[in-house]
Protein backbone atom coordinates (compact mmCIF):
# COMPACT_ATOMS: atom_id res chain seq x y z
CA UNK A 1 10.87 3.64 14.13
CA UNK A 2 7.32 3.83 13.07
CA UNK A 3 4.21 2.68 15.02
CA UNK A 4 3.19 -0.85 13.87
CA UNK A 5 0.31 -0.13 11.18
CA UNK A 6 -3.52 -1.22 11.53
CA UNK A 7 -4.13 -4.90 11.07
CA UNK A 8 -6.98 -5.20 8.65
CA UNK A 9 -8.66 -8.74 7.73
CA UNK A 10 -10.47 -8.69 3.91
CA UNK A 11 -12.83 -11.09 3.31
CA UNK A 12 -13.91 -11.00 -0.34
CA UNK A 13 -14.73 -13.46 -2.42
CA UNK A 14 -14.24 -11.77 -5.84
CA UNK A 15 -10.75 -12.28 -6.84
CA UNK A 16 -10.78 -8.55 -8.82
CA UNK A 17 -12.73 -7.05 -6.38
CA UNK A 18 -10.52 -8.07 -3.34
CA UNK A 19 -7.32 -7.01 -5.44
CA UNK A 20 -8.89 -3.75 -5.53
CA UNK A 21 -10.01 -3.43 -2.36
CA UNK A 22 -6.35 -4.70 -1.04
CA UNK A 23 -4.61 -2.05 -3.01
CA UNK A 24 -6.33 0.58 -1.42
CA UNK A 25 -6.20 -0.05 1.66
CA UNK A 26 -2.41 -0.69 1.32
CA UNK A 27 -2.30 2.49 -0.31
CA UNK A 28 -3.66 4.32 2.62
CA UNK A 29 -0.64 2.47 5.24
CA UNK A 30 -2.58 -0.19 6.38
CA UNK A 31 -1.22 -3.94 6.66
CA UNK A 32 -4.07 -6.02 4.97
CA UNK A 33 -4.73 -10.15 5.23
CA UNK A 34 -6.97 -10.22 2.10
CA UNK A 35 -8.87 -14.05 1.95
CA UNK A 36 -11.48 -15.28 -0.49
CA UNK A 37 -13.82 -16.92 2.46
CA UNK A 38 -14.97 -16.53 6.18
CA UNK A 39 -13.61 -19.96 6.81
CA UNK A 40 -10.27 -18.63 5.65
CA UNK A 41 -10.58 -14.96 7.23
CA UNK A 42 -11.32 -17.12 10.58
CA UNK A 43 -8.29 -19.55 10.08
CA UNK A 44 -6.34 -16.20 9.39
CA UNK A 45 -7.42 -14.82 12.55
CA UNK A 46 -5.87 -18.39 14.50
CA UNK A 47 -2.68 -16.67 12.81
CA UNK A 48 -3.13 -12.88 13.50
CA UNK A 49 -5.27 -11.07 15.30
CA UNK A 50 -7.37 -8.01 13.37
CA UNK A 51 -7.65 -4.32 14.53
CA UNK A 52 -10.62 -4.28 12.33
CA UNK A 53 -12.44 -6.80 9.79
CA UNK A 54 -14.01 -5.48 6.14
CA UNK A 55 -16.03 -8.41 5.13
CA UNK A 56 -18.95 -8.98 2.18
CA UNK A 57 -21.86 -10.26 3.77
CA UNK A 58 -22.59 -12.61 0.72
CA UNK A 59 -20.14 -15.58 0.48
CA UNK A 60 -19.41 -19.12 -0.10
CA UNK A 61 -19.88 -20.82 2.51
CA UNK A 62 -20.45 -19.19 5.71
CA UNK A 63 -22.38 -15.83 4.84
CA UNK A 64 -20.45 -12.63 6.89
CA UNK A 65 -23.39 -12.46 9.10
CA UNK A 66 -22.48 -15.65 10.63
CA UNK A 67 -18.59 -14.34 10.36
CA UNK A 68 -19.88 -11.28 12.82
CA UNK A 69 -21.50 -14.07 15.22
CA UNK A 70 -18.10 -15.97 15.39
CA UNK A 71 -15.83 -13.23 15.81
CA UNK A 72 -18.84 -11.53 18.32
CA UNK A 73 -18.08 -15.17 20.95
CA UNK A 74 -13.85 -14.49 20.30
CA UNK A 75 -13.40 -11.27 20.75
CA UNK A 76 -16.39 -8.34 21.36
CA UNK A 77 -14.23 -5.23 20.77
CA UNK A 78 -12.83 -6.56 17.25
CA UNK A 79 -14.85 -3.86 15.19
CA UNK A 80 -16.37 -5.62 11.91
CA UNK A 81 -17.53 -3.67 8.76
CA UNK A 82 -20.04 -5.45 6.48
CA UNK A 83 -20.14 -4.98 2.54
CA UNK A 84 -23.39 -5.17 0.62
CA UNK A 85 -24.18 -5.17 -2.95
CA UNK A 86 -27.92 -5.40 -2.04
CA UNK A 87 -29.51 -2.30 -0.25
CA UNK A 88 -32.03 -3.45 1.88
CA UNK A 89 -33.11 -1.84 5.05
CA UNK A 90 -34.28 -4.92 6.91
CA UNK A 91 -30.54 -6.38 6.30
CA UNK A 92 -28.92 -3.20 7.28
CA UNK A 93 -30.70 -2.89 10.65
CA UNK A 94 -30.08 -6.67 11.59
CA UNK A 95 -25.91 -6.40 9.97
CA UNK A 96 -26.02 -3.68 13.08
CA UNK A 97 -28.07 -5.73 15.51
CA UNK A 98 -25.66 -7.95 15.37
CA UNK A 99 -22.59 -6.08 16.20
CA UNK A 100 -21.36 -4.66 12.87
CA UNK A 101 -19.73 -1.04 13.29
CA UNK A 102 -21.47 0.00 9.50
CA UNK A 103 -22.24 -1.29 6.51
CA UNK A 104 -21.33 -0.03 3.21
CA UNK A 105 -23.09 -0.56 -0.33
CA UNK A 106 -21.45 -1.57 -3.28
CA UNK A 107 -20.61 0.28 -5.72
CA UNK A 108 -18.50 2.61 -3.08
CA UNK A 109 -16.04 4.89 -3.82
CA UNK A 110 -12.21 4.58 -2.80
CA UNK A 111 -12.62 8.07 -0.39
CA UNK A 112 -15.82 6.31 0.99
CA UNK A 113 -13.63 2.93 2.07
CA UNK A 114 -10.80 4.68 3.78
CA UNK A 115 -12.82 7.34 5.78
CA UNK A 116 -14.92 4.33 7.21
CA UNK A 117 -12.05 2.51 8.29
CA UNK A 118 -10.28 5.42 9.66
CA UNK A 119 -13.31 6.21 11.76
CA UNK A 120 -14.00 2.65 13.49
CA UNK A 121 -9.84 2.28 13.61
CA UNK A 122 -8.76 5.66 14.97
CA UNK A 123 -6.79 4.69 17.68
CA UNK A 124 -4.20 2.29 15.88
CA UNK A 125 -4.34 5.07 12.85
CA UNK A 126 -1.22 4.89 11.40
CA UNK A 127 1.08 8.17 11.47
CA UNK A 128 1.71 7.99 7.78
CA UNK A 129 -1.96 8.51 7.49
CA UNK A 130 -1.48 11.85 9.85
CA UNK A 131 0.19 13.32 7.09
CA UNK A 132 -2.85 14.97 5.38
CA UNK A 133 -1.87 13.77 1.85
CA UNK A 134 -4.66 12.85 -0.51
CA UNK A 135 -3.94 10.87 -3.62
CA UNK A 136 -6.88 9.55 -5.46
CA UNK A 137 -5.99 10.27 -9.30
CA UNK A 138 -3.82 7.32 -10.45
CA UNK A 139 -1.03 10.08 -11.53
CA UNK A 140 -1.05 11.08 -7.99
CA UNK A 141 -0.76 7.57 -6.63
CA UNK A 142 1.94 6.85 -9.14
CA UNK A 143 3.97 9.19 -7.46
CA UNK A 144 2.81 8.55 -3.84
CA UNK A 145 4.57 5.68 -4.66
CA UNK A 146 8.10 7.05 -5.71
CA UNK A 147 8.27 9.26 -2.83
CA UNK A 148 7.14 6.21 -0.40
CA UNK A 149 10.14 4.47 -2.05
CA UNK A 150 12.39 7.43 -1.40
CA UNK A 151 11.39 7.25 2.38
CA UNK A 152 12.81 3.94 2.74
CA UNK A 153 16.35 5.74 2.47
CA UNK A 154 18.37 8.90 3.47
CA UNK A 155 18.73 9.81 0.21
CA UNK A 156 18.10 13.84 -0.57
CA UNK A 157 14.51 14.12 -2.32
CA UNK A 158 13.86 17.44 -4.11
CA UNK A 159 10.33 17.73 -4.86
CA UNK A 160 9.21 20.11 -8.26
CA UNK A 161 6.38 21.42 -9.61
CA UNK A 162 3.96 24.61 -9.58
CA UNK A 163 3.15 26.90 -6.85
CA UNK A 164 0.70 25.29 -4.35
CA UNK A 165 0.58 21.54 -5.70
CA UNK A 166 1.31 20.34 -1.88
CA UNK A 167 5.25 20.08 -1.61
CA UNK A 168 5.24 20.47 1.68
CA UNK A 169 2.11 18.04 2.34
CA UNK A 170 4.29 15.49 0.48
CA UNK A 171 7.61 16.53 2.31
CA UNK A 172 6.11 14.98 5.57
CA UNK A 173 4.31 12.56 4.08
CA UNK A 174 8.15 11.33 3.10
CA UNK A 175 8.97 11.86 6.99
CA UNK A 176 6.55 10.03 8.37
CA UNK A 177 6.62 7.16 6.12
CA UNK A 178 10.36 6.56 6.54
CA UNK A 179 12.46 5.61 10.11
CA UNK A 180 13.24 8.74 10.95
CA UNK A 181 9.31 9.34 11.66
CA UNK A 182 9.07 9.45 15.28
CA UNK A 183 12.23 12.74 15.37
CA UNK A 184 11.51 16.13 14.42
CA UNK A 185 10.19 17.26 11.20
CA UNK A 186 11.24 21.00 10.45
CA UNK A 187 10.24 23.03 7.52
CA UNK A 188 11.19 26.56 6.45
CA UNK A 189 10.32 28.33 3.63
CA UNK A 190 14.30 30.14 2.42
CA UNK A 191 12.64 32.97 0.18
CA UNK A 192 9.95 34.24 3.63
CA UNK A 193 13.90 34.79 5.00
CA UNK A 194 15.61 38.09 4.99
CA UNK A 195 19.13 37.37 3.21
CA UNK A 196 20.74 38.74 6.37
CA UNK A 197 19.19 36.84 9.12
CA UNK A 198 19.21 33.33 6.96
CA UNK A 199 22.62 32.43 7.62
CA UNK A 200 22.12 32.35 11.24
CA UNK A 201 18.58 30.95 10.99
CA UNK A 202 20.05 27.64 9.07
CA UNK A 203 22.92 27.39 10.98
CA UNK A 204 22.60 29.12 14.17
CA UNK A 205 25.30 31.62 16.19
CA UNK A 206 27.11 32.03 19.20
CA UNK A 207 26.05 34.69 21.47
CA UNK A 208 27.69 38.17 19.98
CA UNK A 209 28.37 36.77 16.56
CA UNK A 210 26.74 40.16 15.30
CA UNK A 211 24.67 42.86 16.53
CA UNK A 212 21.74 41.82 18.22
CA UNK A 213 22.81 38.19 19.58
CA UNK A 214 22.70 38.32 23.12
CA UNK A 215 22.58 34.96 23.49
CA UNK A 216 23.85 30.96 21.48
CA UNK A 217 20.90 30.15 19.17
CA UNK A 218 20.66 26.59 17.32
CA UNK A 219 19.58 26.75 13.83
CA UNK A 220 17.31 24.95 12.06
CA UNK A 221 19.99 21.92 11.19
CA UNK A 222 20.18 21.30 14.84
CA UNK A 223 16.85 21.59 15.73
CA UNK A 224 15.82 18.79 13.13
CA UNK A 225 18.40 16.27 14.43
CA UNK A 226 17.65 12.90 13.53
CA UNK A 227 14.81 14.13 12.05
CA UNK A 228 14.07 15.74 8.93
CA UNK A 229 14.74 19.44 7.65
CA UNK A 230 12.16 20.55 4.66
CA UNK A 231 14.18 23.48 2.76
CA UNK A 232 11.12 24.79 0.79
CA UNK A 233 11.91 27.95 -2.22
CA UNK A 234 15.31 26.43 -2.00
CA UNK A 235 16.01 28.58 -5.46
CA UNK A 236 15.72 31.39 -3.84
CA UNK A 237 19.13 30.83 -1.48
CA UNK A 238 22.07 33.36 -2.23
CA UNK A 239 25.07 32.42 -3.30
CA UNK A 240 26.53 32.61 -0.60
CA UNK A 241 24.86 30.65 1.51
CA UNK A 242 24.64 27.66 -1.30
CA UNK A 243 28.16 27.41 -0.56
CA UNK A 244 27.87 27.20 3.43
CA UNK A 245 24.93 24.72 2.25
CA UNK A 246 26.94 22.80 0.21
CA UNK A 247 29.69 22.23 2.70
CA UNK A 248 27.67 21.13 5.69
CA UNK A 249 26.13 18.75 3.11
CA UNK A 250 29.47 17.30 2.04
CA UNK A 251 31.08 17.53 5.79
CA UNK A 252 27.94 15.96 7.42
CA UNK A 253 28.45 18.75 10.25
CA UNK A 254 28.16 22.62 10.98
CA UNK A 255 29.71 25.62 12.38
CA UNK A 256 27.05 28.20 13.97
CA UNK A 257 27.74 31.77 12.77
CA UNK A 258 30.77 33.41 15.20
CA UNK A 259 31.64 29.99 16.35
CA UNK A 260 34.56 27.34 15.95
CA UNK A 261 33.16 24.23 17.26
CA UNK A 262 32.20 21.60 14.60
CA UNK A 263 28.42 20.50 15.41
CA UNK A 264 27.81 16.92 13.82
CA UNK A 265 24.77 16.76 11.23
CA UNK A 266 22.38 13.49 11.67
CA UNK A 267 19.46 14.60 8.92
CA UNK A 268 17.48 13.82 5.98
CA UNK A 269 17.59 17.07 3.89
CA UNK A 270 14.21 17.32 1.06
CA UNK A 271 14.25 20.58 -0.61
CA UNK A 272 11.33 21.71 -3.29
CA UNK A 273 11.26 24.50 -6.00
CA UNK A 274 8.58 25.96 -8.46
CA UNK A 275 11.64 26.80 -10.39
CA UNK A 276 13.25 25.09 -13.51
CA UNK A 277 16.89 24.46 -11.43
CA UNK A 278 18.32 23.27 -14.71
CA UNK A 279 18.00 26.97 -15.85
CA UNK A 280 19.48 28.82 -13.16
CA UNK A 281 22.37 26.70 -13.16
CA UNK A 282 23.34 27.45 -16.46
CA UNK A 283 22.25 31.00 -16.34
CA UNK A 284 24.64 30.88 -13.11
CA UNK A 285 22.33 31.75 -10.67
CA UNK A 286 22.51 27.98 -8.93
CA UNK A 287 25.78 26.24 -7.92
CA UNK A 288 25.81 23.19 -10.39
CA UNK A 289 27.72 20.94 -7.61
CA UNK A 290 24.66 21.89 -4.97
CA UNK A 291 21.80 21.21 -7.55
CA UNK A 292 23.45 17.16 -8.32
CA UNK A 293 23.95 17.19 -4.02
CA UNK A 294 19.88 17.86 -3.64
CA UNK A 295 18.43 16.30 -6.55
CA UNK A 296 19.34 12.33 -5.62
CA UNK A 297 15.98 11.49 -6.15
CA UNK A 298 13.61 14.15 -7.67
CA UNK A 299 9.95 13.46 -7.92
CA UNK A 300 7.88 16.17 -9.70
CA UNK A 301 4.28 16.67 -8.34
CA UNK A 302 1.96 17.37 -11.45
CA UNK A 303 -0.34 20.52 -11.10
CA UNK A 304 -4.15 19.84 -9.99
CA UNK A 305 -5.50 20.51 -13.67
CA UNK A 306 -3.71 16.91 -14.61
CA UNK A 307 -5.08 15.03 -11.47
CA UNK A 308 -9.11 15.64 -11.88
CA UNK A 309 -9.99 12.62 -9.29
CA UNK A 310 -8.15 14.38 -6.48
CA UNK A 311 -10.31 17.75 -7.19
CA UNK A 312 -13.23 16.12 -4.96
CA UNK A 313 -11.73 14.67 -2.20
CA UNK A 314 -9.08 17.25 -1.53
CA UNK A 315 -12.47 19.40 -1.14
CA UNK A 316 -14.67 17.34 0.15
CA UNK A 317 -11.25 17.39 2.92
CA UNK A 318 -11.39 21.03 2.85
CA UNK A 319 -14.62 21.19 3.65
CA UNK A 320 -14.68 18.96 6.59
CA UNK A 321 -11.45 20.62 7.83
CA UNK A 322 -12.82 24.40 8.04
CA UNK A 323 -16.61 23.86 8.35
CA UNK A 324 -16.64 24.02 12.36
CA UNK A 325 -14.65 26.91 12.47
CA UNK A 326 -16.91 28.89 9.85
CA UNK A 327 -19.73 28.31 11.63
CA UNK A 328 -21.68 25.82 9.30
CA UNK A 329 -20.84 22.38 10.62
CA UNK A 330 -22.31 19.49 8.79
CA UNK A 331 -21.46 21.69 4.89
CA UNK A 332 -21.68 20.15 2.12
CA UNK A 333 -20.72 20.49 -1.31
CA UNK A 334 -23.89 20.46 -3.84
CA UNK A 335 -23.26 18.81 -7.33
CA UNK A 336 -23.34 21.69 -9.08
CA UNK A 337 -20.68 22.96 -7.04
CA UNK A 338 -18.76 20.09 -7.34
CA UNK A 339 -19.13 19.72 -11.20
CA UNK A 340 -17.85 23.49 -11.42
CA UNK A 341 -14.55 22.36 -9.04
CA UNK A 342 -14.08 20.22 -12.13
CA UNK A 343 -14.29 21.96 -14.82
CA UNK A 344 -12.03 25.01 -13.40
CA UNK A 345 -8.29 24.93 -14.32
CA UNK A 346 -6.52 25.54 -10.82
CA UNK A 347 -3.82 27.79 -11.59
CA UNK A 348 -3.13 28.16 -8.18
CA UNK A 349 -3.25 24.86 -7.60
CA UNK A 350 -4.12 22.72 -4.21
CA UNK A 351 -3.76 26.23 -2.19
CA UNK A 352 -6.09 27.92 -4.79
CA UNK A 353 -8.67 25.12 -4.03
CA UNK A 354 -8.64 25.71 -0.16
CA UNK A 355 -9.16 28.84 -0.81
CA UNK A 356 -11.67 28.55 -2.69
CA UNK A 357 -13.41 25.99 0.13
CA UNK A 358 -13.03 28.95 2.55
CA UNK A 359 -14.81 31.33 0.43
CA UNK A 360 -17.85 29.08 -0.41
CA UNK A 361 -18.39 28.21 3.32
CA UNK A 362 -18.27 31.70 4.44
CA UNK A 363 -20.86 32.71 1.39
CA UNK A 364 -23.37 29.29 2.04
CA UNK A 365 -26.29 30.48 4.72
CA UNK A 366 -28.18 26.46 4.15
CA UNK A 367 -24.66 24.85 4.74
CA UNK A 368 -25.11 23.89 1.19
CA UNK A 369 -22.14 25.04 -1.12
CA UNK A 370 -23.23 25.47 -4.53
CA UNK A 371 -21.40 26.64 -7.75
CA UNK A 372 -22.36 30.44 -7.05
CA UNK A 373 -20.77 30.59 -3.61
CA UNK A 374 -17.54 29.49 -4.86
CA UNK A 375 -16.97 32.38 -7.20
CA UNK A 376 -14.76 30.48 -9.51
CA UNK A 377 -13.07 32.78 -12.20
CA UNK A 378 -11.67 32.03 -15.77
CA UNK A 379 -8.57 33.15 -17.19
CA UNK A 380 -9.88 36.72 -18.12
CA UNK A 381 -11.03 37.42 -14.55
CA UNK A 382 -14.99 36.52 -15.44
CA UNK A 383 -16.76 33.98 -13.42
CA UNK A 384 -16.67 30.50 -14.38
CA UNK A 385 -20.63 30.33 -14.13
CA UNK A 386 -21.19 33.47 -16.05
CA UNK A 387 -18.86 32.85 -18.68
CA UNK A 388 -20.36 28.90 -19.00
CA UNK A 389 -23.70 30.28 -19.35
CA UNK A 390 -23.13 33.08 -21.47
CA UNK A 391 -21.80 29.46 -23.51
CA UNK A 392 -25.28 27.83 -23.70
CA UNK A 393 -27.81 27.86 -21.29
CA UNK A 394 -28.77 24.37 -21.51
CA UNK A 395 -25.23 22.74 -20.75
CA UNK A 396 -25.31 25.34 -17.81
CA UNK A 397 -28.34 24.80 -16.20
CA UNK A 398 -27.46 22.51 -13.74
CA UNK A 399 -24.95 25.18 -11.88
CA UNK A 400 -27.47 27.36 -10.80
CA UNK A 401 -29.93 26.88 -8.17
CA UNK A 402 -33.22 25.58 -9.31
CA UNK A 403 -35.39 29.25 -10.12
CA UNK A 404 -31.72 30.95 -11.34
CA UNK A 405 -31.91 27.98 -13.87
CA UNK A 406 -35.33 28.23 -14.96
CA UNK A 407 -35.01 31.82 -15.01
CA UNK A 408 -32.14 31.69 -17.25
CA UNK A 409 -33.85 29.16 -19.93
CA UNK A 410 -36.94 31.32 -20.17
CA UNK A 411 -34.54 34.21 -21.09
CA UNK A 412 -32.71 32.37 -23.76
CA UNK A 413 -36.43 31.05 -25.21
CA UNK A 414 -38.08 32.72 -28.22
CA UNK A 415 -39.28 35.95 -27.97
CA UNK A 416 -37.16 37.06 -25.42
CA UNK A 417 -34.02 39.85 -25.64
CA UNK A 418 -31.03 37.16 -27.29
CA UNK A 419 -30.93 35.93 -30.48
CA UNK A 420 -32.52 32.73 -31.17
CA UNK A 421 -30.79 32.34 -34.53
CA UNK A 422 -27.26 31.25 -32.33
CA UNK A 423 -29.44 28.46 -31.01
CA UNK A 424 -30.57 26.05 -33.42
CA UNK A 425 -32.99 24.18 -31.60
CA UNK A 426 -32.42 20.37 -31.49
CA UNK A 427 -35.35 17.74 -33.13
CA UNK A 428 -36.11 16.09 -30.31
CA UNK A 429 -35.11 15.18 -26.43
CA UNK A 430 -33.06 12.67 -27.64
CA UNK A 431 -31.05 14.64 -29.07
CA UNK A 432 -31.13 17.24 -26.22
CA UNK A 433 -30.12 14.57 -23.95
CA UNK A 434 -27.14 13.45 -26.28
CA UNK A 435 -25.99 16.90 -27.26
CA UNK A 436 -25.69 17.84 -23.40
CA UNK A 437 -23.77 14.89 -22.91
CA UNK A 438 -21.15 14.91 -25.43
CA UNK A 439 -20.66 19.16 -24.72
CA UNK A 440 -19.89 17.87 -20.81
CA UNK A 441 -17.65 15.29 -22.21
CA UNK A 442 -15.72 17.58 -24.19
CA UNK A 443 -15.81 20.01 -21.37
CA UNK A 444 -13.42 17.69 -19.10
CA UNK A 445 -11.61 16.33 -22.23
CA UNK A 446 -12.79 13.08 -22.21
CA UNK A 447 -12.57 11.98 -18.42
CA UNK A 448 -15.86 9.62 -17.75
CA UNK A 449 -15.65 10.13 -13.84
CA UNK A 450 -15.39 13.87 -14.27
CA UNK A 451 -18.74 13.74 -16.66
CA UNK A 452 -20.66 11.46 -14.50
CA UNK A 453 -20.06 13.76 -11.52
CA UNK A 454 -21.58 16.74 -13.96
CA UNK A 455 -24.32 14.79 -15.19
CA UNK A 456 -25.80 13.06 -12.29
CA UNK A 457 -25.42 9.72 -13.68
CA UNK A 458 -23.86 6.29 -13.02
CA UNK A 459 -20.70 5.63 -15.12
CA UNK A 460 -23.13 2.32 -16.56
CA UNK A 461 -25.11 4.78 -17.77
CA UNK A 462 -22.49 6.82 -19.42
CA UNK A 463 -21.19 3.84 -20.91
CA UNK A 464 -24.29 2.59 -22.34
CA UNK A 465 -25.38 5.89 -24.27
CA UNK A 466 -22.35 6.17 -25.40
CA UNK A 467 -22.18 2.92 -27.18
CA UNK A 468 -25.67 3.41 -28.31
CA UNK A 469 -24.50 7.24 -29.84
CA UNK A 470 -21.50 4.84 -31.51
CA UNK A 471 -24.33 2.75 -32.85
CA UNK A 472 -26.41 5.57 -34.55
CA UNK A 473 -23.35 7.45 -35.94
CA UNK A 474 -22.08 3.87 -37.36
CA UNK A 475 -25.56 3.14 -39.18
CA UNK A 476 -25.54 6.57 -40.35
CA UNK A 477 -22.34 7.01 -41.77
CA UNK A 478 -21.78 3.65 -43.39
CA UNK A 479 -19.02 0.50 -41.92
CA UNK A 480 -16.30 3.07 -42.76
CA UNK A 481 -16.45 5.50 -40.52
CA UNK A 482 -14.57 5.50 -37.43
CA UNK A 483 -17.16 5.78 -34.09
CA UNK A 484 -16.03 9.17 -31.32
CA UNK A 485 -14.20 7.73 -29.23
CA UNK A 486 -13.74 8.75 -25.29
CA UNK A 487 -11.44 7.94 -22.54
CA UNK A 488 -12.78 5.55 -19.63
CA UNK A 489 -10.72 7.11 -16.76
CA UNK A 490 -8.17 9.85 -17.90
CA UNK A 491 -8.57 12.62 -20.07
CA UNK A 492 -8.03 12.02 -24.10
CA UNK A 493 -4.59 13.08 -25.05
């Protein structure tokens, strides 16, 4: 059985905002009382106590300032977060007088609400959250939420999709959301396996089965009773041992190698492939009966190109994860780094990004990554900021630290060694301004958050030139003409 999940109290008094704010933290395994009032969030807490209260300061009513006071005389440990659409230092500095643990300013970002919870709520964490999964992108969470609903049950999962898209991140993520949590959780990866030792390493032996075994060894079924067993390349299993696979599925128990005594099996099995299993059954490389006994319930992880609003937290992640143990504690990413995550199509997926983390922090000397530390490369093996400036040196700019920027203008101005005639020079900053932004929009196929990250701008902002581009291309075209049109969230199809 699972620990009993953080008790949050939500006081908000905007019915959309509090939905949103619900849903996330829900998302993230926390049990949430969401209430429209203090009066309400303090008749909720007659009911049920808190492990931690989220509450707007501005309110009907009672104000959350005098919501910290009362919950200050019930209980003094009860840590209390304050939310803010007003930044002003004098209120910040008397929100923490008062008792609040931190105060966060609206607009905030979903990453920016769950990391502040997790750090004034660490103890009563819940293990779900342990699992190191990061879901962000709404195609992510949309299948967050079919494996959560898979963990419920024993039923076999059999997770799909490209080489390093997390399938073993969301393998225990399964485990620890479902009741078999608190029992082992063992993963092994069938193609890192010599053919003749996996036999013995699934099921175990008795002492002499073969050459070598001088004494009984369990195998991996038995060492993840009651628990969970993570077959990972599961494609990559001989025929033969599909068949001894097969049978301890069906039979629910096991027979080590050289022995005769059955071993009852008490496991949740979740296998995962890059492969298309479909195929190899009918090219007869996978038994058909197996591949219907593992995929029960198959969820298919997309690749990282198709989830762009996990690129930044997943590294943001990285970063905090390895910067210690590189030597440059406190990194952080720069924009321009974090526009170039972006735009870079992650063929190696998740595993390519981490990567790519590592690299930047052992190439940063400030602690600052930026875009040239993270030696991003396209397709043909060039890098990504050589190959985007080599593009047009005005939509590039903003990769490359300040003098490499202004150095690389000057060289594409008149009179220097390019050719100016490739460049038609736009009237006026205006149109500068609006050619830069539509090139970045087209770069990230449409996706507003992705742009906004590149340009430095608030989404408002985006939205408002955009309608005022719509505007000019109306008047000039005549009533006729249909306005460019770009996606608000996801990228255009």
């Amino acid at each position: 059985m699972m620990d009993t999940p953080t008790h949050l109290l939500l006081v908000e008094d905007d019915d959309d905002l509090r939905f949103a704010l619900e849903s996330t933290l829900r998302r993230a395994h926390w049990s949430v009382t969401a209430v429209a009032s203090a009066e309400a969030g303090l008749d909720a807490l007659q009911q049920r106590s808190a492990d931690l209260i989220v509450s707007d300061i501005r309110l009907p009513g009672m104000d959350g300032m005098k919501l910290l006071e009362r919950v200050r005389e019930r209980s003094s440990h009860t840590p209390v977060v304050l939310m803010t659409a007003h930044a002003d230092a004098m209120l910040a500095i008397a929100a923490l007088k008062a008792g609040a643990r931190d105060l966060l300013l609206k607009p905030f970002g979903v990453e920016e609400l769950v990391e502040v919870v997790r750090r004034h709520a660490p103890a009563v964490r819940t293990d779900a959250a342990a699992s190191g999964l990061i879901a962000c992108d709404p195609v992510m969470l949309a299948v967050v939420a079919r494996a959560e609903r898979a963990a419920r049950v024993d039923a076999t999962v059999l997770l799909t999709g490209e080489s390093g898209v997390g399938k073993e991140v969301m393998a225990r993520h399964i485990h620890l959301c479902s009741p078999r949590a608190r029992q082992p959780f063992v993963a092994i990866n069938c193609a890192a396996i010599p053919e003749t030792l996996l036999e013995s390493t699934l099921f175990g032996h008795e002492k002499g089965s073969f050459t070598g075994a001088s004494r009984q060894q369990a195998g991996k079924f038995e060492q993840a009773q009651g628990g969970t067993l993570f077959l990972d390349e599961i494609g990559e299993l001989p025929t033969e041992t599909q068949v001894k696979l097969l049978r301890v599925l069906q039979e629910r128990s096991l027979e080590r190698l050289g022995g005769r005594t059955s071993i009852p099996v008490d496991i949740r099995l979740i296998a995962a492939t890059n492969r298309d299993l479909t195929r190899d059954v009918a090219a007869g490389r996978f038994r058909e009966d197996l591949y219907y006994r593992l995929a029960v319930f198959p969820v298919q992880l997309p690749p990282l190109r198709q989830r762009l609003d996990d690129i930044t937290p997943l590294a943001r992640s990285f970063v905090r994860r390895y910067a210690s143990s590189f030597g440059v504690a406190g990194a952080q990413l720069a924009p321009s780094a974090e526009a170039a995550l972006l735009r870079h199509p992650w063929p190696g997926n998740v595993r390519e990004l981490e990567n790519t983390i590592q690299r930047g922090l052992l190439l940063t000397d400030t602690g600052v990554i930026d875009a040239v530390h993270l030696e991003l490369h396209d397709a043909g093996g060039r890098r990504e900021v050589e190959t985007t400036l080599s593009a047009s040196p005005a939509t590039a700019a903003h990769l490359l630290p300040r003098e490499a920027a202004a150095q690389h203008i000057a060289a594409a101005a008149p009179g220097a060694d390019t050719q100016p005639e490739e460049w038609p020079r736009p009237r006026n900053v205006r149109d500068v301004e609006r050619e830069h932004i539509l090139s970045v929009l087209d770069q990230v196929r449409g996706h507003r958050r992705a742009a906004v990250a590149i340009l430095g701008i608030s989404e408002r902002a985006l939205r408002y030139k955009l309608k005022a581009y719509r505007e000019l291309d109306r008047d000039a075209a005549g009533p006729d003409t249909a306005p460019f049109h770009t996606t608000t969230s996801g990228p255009t199809p």
